[in-house]
PDB file of N, CA and C in Angstrom:
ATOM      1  N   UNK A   1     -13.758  10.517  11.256  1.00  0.00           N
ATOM      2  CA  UNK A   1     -12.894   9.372  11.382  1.00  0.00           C
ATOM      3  C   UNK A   1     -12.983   8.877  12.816  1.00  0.00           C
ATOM      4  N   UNK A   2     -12.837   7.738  12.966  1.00  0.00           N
ATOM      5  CA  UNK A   2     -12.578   6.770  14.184  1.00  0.00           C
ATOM      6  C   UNK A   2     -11.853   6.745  15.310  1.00  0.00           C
ATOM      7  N   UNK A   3     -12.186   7.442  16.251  1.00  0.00           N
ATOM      8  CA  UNK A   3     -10.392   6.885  17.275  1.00  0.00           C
ATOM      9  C   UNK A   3     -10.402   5.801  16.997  1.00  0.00           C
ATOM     10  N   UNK A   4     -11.022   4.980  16.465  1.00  0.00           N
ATOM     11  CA  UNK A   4     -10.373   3.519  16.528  1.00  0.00           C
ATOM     12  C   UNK A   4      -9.276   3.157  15.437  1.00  0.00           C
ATOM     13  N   UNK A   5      -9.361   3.967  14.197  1.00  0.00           N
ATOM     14  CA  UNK A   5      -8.600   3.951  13.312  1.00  0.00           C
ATOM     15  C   UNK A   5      -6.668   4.079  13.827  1.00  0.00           C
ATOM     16  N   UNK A   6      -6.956   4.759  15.146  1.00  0.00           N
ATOM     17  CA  UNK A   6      -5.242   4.465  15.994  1.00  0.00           C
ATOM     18  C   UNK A   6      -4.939   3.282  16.077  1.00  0.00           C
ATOM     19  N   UNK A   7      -6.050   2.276  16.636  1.00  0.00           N
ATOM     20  CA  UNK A   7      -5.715   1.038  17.131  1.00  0.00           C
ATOM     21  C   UNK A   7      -6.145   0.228  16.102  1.00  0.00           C
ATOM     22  N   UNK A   8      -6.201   0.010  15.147  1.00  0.00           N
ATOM     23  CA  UNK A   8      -6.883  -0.401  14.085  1.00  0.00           C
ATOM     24  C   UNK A   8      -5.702  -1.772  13.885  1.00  0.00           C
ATOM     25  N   UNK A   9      -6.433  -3.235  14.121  1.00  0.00           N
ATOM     26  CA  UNK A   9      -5.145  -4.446  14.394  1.00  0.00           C
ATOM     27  C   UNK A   9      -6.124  -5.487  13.721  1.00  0.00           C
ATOM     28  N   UNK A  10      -6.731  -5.842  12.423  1.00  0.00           N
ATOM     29  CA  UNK A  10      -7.461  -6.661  12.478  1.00  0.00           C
ATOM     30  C   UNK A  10      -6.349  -7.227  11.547  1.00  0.00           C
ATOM     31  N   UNK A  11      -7.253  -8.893  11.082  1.00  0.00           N
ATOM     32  CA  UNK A  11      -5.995  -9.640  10.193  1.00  0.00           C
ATOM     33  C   UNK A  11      -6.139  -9.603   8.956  1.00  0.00           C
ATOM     34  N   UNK A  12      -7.506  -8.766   8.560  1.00  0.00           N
ATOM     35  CA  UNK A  12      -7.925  -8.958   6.908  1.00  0.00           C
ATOM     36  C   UNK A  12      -7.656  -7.775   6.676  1.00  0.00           C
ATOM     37  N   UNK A  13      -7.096  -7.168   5.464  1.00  0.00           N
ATOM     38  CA  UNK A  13      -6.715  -6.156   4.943  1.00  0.00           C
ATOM     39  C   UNK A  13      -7.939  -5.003   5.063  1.00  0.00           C
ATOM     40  N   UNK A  14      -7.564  -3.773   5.214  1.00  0.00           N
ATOM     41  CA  UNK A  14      -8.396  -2.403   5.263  1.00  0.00           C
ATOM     42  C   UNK A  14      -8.604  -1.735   4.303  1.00  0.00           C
ATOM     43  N   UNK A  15      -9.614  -1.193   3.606  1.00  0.00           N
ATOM     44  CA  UNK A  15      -9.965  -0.420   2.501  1.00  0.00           C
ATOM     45  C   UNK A  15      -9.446   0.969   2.802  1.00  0.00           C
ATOM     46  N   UNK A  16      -8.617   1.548   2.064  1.00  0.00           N
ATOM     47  CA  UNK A  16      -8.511   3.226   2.596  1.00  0.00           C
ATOM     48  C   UNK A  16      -9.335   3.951   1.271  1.00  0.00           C
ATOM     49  N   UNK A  17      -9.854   4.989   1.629  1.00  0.00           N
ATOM     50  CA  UNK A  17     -11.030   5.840   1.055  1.00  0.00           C
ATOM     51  C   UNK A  17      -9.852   6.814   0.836  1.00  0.00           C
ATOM     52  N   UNK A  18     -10.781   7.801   0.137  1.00  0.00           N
ATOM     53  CA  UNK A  18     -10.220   8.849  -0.308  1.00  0.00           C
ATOM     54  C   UNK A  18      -9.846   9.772   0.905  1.00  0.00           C
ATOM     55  N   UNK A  19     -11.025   9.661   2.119  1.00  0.00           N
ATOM     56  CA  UNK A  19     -10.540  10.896   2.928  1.00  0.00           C
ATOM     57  C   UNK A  19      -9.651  10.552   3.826  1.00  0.00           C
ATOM     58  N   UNK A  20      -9.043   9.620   4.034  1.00  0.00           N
ATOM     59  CA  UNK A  20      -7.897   9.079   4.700  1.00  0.00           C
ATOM     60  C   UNK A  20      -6.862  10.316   4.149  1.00  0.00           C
ATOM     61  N   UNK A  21      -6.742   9.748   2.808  1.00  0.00           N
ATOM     62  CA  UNK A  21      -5.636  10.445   1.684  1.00  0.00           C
ATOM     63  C   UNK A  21      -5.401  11.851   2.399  1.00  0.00           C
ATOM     64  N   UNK A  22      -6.856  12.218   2.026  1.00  0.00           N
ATOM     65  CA  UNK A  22      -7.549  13.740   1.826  1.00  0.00           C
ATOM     66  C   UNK A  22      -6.891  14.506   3.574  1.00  0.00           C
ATOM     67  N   UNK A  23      -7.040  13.860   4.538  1.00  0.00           N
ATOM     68  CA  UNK A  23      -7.110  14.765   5.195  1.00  0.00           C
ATOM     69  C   UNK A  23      -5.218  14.569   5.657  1.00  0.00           C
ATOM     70  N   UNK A  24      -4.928  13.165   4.735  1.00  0.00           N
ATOM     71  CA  UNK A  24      -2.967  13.564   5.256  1.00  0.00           C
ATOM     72  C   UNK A  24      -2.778  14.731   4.282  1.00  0.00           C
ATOM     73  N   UNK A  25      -3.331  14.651   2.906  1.00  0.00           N
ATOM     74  CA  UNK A  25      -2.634  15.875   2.012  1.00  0.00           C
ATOM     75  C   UNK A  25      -2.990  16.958   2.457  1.00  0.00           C
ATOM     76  N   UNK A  26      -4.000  17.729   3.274  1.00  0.00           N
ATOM     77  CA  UNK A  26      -4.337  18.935   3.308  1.00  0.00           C
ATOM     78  C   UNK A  26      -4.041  19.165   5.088  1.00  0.00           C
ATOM     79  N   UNK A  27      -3.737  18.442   5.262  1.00  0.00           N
ATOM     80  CA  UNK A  27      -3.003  18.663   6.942  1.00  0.00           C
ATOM     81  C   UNK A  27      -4.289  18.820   7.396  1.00  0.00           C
ATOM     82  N   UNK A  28      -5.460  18.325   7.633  1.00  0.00           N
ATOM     83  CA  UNK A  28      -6.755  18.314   8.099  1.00  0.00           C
ATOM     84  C   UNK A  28      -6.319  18.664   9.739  1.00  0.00           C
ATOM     85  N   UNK A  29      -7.020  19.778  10.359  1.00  0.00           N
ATOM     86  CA  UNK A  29      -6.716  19.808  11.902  1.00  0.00           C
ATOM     87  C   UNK A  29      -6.991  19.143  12.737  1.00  0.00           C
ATOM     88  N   UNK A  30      -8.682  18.748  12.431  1.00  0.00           N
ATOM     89  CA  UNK A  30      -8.894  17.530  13.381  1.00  0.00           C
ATOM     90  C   UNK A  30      -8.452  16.180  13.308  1.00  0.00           C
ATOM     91  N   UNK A  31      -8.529  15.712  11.750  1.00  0.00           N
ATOM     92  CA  UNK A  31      -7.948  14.514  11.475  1.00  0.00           C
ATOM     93  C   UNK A  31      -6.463  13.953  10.633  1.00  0.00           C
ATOM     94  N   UNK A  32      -6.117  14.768  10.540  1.00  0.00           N
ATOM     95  CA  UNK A  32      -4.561  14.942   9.484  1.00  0.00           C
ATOM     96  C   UNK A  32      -4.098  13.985  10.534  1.00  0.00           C
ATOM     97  N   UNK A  33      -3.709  14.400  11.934  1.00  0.00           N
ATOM     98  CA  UNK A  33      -2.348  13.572  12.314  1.00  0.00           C
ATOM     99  C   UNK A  33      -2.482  12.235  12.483  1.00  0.00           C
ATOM    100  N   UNK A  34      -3.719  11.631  12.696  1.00  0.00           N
ATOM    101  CA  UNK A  34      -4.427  10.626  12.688  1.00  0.00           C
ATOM    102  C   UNK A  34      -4.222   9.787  11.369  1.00  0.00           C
ATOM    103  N   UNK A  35      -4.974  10.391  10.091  1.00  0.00           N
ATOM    104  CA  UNK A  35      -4.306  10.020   8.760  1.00  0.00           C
ATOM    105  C   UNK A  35      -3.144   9.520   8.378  1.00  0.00           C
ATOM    106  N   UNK A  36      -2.464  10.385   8.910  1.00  0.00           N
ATOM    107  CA  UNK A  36      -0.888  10.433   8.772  1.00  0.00           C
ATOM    108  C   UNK A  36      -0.147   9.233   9.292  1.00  0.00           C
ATOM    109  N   UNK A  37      -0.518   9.012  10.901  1.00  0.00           N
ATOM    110  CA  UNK A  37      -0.151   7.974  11.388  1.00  0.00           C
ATOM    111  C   UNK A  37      -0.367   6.478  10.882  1.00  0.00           C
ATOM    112  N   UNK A  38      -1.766   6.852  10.802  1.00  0.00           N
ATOM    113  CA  UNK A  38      -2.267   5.820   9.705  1.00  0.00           C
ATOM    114  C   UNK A  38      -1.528   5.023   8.862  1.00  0.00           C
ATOM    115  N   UNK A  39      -1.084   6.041   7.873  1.00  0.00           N
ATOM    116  CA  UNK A  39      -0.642   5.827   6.405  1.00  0.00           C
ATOM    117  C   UNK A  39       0.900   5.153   6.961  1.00  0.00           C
ATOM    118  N   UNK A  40       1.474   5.873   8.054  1.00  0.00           N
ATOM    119  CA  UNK A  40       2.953   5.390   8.372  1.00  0.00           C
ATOM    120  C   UNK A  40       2.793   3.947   8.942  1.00  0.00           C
ATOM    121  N   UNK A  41       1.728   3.241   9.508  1.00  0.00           N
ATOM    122  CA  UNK A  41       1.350   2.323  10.087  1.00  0.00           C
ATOM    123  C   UNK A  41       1.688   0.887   9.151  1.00  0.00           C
ATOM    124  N   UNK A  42       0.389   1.582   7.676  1.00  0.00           N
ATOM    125  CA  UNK A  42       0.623   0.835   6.583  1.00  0.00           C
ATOM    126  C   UNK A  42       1.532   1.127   5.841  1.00  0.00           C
ATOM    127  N   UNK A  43       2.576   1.807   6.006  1.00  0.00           N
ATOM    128  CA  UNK A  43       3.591   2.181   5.209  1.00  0.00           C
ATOM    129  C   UNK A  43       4.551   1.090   5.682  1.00  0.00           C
ATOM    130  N   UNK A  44       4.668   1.120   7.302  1.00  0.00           N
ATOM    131  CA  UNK A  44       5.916   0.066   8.091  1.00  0.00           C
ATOM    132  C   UNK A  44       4.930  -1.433   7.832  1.00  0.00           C
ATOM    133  N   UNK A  45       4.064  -1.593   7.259  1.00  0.00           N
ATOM    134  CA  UNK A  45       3.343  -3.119   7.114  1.00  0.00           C
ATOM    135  C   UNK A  45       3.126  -3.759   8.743  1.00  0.00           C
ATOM    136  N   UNK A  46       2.802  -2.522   9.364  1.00  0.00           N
ATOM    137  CA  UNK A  46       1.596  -3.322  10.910  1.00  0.00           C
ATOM    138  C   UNK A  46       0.536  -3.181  10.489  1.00  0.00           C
ATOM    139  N   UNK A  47      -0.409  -2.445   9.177  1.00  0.00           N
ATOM    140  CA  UNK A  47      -1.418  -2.794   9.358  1.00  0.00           C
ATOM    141  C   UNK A  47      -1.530  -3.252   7.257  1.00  0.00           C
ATOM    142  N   UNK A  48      -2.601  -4.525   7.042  1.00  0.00           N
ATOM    143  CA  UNK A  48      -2.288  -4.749   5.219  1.00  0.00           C
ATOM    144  C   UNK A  48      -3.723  -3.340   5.029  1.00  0.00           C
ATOM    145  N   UNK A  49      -2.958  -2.818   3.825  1.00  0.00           N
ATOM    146  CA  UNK A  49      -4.179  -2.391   3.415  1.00  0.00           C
ATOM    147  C   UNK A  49      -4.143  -2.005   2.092  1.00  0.00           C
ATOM    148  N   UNK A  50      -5.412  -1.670   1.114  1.00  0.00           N
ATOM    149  CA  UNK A  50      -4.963  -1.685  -0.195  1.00  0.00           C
ATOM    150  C   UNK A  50      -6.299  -0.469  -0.549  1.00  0.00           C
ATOM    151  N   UNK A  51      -6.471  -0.195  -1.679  1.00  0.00           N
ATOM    152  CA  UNK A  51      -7.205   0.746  -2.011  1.00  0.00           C
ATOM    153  C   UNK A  51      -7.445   0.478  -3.244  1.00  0.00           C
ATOM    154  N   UNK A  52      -8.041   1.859  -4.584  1.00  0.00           N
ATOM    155  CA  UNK A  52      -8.357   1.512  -5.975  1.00  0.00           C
ATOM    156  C   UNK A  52      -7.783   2.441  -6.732  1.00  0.00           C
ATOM    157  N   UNK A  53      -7.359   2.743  -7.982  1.00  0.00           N
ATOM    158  CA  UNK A  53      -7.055   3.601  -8.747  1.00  0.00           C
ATOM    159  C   UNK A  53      -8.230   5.052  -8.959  1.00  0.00           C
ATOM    160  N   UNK A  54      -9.362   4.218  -8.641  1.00  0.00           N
ATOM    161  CA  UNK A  54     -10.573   5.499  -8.357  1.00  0.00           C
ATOM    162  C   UNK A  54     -10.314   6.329  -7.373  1.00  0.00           C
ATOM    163  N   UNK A  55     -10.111   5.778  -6.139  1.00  0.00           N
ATOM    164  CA  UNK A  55      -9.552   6.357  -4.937  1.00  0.00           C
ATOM    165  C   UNK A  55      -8.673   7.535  -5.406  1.00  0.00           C
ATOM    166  N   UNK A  56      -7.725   7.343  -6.000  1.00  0.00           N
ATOM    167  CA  UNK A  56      -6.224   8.126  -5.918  1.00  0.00           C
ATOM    168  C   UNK A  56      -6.646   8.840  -6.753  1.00  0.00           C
ATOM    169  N   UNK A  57      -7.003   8.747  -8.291  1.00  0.00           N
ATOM    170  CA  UNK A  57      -7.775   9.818  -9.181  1.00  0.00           C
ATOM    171  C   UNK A  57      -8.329  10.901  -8.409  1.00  0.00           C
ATOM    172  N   UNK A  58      -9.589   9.867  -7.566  1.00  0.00           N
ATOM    173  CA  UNK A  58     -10.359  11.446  -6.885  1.00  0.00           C
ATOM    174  C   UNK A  58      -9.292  12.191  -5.683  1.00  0.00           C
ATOM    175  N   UNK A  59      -8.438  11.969  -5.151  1.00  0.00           N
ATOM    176  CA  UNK A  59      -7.660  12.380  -4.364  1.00  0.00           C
ATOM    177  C   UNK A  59      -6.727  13.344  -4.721  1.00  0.00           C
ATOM    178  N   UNK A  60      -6.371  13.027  -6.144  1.00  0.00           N
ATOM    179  CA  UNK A  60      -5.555  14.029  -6.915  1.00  0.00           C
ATOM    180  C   UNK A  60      -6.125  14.890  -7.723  1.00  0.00           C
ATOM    181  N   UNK A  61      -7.506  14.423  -7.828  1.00  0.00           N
ATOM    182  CA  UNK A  61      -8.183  15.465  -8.417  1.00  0.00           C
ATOM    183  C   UNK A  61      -8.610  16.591  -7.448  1.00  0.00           C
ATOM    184  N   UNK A  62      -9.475  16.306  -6.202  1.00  0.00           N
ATOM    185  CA  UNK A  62      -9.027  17.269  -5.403  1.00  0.00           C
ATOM    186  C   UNK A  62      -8.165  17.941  -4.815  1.00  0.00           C
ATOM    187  N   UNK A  63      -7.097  17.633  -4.776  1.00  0.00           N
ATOM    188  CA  UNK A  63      -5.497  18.203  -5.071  1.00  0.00           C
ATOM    189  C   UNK A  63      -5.848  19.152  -5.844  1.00  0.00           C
ATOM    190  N   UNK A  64      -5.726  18.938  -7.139  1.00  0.00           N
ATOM    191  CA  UNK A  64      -6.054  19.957  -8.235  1.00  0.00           C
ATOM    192  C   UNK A  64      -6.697  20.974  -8.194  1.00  0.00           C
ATOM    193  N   UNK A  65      -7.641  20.639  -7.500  1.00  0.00           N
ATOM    194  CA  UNK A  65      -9.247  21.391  -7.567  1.00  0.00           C
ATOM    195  C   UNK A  65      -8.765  22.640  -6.158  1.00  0.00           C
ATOM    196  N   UNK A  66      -8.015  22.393  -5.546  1.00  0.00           N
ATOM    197  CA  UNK A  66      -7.968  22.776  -4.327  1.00  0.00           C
ATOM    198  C   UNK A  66      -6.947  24.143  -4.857  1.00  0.00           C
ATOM    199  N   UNK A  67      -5.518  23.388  -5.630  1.00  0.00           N
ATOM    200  CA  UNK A  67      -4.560  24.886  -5.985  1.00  0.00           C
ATOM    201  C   UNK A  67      -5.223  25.348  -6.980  1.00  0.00           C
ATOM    202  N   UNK A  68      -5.966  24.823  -8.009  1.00  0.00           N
ATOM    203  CA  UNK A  68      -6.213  25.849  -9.185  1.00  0.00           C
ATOM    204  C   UNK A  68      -7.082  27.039  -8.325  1.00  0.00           C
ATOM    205  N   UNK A  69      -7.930  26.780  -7.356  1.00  0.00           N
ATOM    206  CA  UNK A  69      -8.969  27.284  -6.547  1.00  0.00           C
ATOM    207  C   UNK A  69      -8.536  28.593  -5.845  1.00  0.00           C
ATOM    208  N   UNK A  70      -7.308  28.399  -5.557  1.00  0.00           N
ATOM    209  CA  UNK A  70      -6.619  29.400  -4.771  1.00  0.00           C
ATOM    210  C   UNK A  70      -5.556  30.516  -5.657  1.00  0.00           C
ATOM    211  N   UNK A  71      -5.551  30.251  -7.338  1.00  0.00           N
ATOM    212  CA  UNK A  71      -5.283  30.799  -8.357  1.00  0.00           C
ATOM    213  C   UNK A  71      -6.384  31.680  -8.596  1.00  0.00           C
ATOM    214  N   UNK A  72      -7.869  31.191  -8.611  1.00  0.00           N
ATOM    215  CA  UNK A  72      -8.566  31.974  -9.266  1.00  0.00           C
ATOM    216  C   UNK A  72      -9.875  32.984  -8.543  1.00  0.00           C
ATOM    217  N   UNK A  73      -9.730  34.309  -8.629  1.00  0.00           N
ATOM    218  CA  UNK A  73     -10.765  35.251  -7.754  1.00  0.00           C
ATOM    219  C   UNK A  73     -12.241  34.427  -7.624  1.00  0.00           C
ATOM    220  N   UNK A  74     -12.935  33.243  -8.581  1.00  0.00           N
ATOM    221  CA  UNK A  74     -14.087  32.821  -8.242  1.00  0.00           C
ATOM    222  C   UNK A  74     -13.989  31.690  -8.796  1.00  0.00           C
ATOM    223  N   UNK A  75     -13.825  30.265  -7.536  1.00  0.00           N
ATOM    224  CA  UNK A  75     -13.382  29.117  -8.181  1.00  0.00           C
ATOM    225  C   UNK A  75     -14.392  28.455  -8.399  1.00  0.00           C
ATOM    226  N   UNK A  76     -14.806  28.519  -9.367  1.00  0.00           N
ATOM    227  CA  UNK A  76     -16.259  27.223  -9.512  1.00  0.00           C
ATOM    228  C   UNK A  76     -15.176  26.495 -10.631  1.00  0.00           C
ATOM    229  N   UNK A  77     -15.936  25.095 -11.044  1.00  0.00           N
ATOM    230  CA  UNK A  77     -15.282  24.247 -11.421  1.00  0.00           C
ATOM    231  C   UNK A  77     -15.442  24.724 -13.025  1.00  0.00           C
ATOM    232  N   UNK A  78     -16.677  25.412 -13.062  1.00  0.00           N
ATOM    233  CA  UNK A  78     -15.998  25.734 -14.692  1.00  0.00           C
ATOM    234  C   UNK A  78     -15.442  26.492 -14.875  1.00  0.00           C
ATOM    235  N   UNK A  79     -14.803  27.572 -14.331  1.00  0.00           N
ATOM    236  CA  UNK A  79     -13.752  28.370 -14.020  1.00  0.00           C
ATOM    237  C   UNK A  79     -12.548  27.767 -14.112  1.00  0.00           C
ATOM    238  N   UNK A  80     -12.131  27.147 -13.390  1.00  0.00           N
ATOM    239  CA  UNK A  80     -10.944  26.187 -13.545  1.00  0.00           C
ATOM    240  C   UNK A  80     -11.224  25.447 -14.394  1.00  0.00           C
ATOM    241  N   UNK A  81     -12.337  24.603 -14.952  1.00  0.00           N
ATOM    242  CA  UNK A  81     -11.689  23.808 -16.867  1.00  0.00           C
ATOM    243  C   UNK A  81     -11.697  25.162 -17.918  1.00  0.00           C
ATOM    244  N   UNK A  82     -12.088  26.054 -16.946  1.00  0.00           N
ATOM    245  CA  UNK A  82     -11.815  26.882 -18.547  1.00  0.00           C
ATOM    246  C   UNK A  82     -10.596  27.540 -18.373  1.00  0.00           C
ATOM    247  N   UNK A  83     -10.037  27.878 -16.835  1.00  0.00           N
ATOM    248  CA  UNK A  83      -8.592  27.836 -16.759  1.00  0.00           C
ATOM    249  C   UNK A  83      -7.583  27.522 -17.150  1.00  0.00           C
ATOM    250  N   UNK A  84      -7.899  26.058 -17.189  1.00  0.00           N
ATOM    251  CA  UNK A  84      -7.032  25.034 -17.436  1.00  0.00           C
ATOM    252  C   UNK A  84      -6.742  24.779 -18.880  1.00  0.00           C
ATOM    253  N   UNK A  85      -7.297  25.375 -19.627  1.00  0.00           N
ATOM    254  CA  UNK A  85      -6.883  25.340 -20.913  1.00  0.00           C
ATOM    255  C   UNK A  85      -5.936  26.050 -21.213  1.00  0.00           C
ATOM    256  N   UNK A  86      -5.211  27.089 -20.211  1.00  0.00           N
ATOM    257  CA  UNK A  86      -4.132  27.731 -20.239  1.00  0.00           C
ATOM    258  C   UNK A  86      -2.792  26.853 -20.012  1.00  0.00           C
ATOM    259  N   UNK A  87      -2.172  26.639 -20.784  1.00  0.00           N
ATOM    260  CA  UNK A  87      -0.588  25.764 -20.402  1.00  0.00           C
ATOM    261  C   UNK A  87      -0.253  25.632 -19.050  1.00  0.00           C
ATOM    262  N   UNK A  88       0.194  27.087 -19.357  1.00  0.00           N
ATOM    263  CA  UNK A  88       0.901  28.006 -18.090  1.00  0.00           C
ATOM    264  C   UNK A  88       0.051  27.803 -16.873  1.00  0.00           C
ATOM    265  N   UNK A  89      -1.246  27.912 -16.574  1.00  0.00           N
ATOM    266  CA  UNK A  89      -1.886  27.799 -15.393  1.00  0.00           C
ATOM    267  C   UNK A  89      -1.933  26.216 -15.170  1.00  0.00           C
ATOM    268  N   UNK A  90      -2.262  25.396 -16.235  1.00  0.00           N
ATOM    269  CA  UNK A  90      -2.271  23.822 -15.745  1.00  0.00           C
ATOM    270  C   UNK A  90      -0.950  23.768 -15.471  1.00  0.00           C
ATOM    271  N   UNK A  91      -0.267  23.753 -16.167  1.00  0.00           N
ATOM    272  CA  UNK A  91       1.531  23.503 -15.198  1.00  0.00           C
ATOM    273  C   UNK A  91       1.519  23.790 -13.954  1.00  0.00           C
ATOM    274  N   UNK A  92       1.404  24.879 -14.095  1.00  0.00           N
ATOM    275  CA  UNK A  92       1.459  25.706 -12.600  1.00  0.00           C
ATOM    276  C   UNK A  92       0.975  25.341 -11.232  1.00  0.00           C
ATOM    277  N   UNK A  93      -0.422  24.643 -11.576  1.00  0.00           N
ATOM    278  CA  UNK A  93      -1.918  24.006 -10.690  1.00  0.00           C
ATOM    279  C   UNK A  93      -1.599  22.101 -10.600  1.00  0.00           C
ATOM    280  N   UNK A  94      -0.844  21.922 -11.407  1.00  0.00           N
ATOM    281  CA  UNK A  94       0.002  20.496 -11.607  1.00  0.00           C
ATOM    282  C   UNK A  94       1.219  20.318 -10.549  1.00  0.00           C
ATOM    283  N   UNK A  95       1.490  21.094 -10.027  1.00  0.00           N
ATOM    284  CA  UNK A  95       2.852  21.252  -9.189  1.00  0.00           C
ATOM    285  C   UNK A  95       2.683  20.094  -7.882  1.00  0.00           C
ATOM    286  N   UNK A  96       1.486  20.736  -7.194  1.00  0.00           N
ATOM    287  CA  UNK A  96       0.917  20.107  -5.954  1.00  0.00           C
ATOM    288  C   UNK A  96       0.587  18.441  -6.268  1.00  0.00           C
ATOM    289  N   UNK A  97       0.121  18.363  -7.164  1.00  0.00           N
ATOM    290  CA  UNK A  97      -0.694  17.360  -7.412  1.00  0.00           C
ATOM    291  C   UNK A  97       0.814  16.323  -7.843  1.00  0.00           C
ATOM    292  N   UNK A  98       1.442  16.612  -8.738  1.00  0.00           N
ATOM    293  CA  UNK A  98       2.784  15.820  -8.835  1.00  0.00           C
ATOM    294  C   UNK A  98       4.195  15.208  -7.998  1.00  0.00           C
ATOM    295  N   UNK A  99       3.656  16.759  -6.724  1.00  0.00           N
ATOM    296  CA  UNK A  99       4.599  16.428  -5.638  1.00  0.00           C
ATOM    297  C   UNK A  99       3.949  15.648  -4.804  1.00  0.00           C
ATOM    298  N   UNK A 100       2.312  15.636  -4.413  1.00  0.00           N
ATOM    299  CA  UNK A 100       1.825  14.566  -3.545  1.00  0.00           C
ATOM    300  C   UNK A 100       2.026  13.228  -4.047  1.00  0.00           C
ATOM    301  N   UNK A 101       2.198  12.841  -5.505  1.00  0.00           N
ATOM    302  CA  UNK A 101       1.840  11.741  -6.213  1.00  0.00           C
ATOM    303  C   UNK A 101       3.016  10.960  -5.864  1.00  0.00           C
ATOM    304  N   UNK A 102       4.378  11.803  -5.950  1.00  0.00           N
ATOM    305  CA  UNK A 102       5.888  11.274  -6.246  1.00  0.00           C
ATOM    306  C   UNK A 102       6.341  11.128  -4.567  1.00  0.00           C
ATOM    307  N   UNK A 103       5.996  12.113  -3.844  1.00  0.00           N
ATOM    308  CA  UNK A 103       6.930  12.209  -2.829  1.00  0.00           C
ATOM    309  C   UNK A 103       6.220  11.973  -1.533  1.00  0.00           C
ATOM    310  N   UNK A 104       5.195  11.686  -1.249  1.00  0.00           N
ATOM    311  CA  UNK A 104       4.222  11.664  -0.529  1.00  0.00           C
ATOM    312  C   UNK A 104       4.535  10.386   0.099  1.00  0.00           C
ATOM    313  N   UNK A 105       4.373  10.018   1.614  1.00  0.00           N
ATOM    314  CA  UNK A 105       4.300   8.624   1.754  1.00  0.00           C
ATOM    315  C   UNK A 105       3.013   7.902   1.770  1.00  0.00           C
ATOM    316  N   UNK A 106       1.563   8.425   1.482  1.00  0.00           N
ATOM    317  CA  UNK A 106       0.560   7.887   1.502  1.00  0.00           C
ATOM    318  C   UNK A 106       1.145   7.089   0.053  1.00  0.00           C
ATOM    319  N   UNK A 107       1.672   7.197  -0.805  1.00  0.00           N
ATOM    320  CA  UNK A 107       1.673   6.373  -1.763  1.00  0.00           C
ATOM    321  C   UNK A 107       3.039   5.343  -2.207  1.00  0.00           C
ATOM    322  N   UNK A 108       3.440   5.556  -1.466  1.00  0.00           N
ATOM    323  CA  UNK A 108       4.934   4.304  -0.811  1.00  0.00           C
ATOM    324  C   UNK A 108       4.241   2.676  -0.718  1.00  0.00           C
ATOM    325  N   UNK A 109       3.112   2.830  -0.085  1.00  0.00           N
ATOM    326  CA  UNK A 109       2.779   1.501   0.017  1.00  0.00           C
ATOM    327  C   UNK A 109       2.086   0.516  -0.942  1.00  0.00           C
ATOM    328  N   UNK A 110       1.624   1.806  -1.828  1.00  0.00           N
ATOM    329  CA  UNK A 110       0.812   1.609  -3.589  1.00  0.00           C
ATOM    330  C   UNK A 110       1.723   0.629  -4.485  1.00  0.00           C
ATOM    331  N   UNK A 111       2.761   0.994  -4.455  1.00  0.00           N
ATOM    332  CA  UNK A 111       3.659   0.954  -5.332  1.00  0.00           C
ATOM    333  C   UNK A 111       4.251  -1.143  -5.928  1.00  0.00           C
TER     334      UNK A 111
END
């Protein structure tokens, strides 16, 4: 990511990508607080910006991908869809992904 993304003042609206998202949800070290600020930037409307429903899918899908991952002794992805056919473990692996969706302010400005 950009230092410029701090000062980021243009007049035509900004595309945010997934790893914007990505690195406010996972508290990224190098770039989380940056993200973050970001998102509060376009949250208070100093900066327009808009995104896609693809975006947020893959964002919550890695969400997903990330707790089921830390559920299971060897996370490959067919591991987790074959996980996930368990109720109990998709509920469970759904938690994260429902609280970023609802309570999160990257998605205040979606709305």
């Amino acid at each position: 990511m950009s230092p410029s993304l701090a000062s980021y003042d243009a007049s035509a609206p900004i595309f945010i990508d997934a790893n914007i998202f990505l690195f406010h949800a996972f508290d990224d070290d190098k770039f989380g607080g940056t993200a973050t600020a970001f998102l509060a930037r376009v949250e208070n409307q100093e900066v327009e910006a808009l995104t896609s429903s693809l975006v947020i899918d893959e964002v919550l899908f890695k969400i997903l991908v990330q707790e089921a991952a830390a559920h299971l002794p060897k996370p490959t992805i067919w591991n987790i869809k074959r996980a996930m056919r368990d109720a109990a473990f998709a509920k469970k692996i759904y938690v994260p992904v429902l609280e970023y969706k609802l309570t999160s302010r990257a998605w205040r400005f979606w709305d």
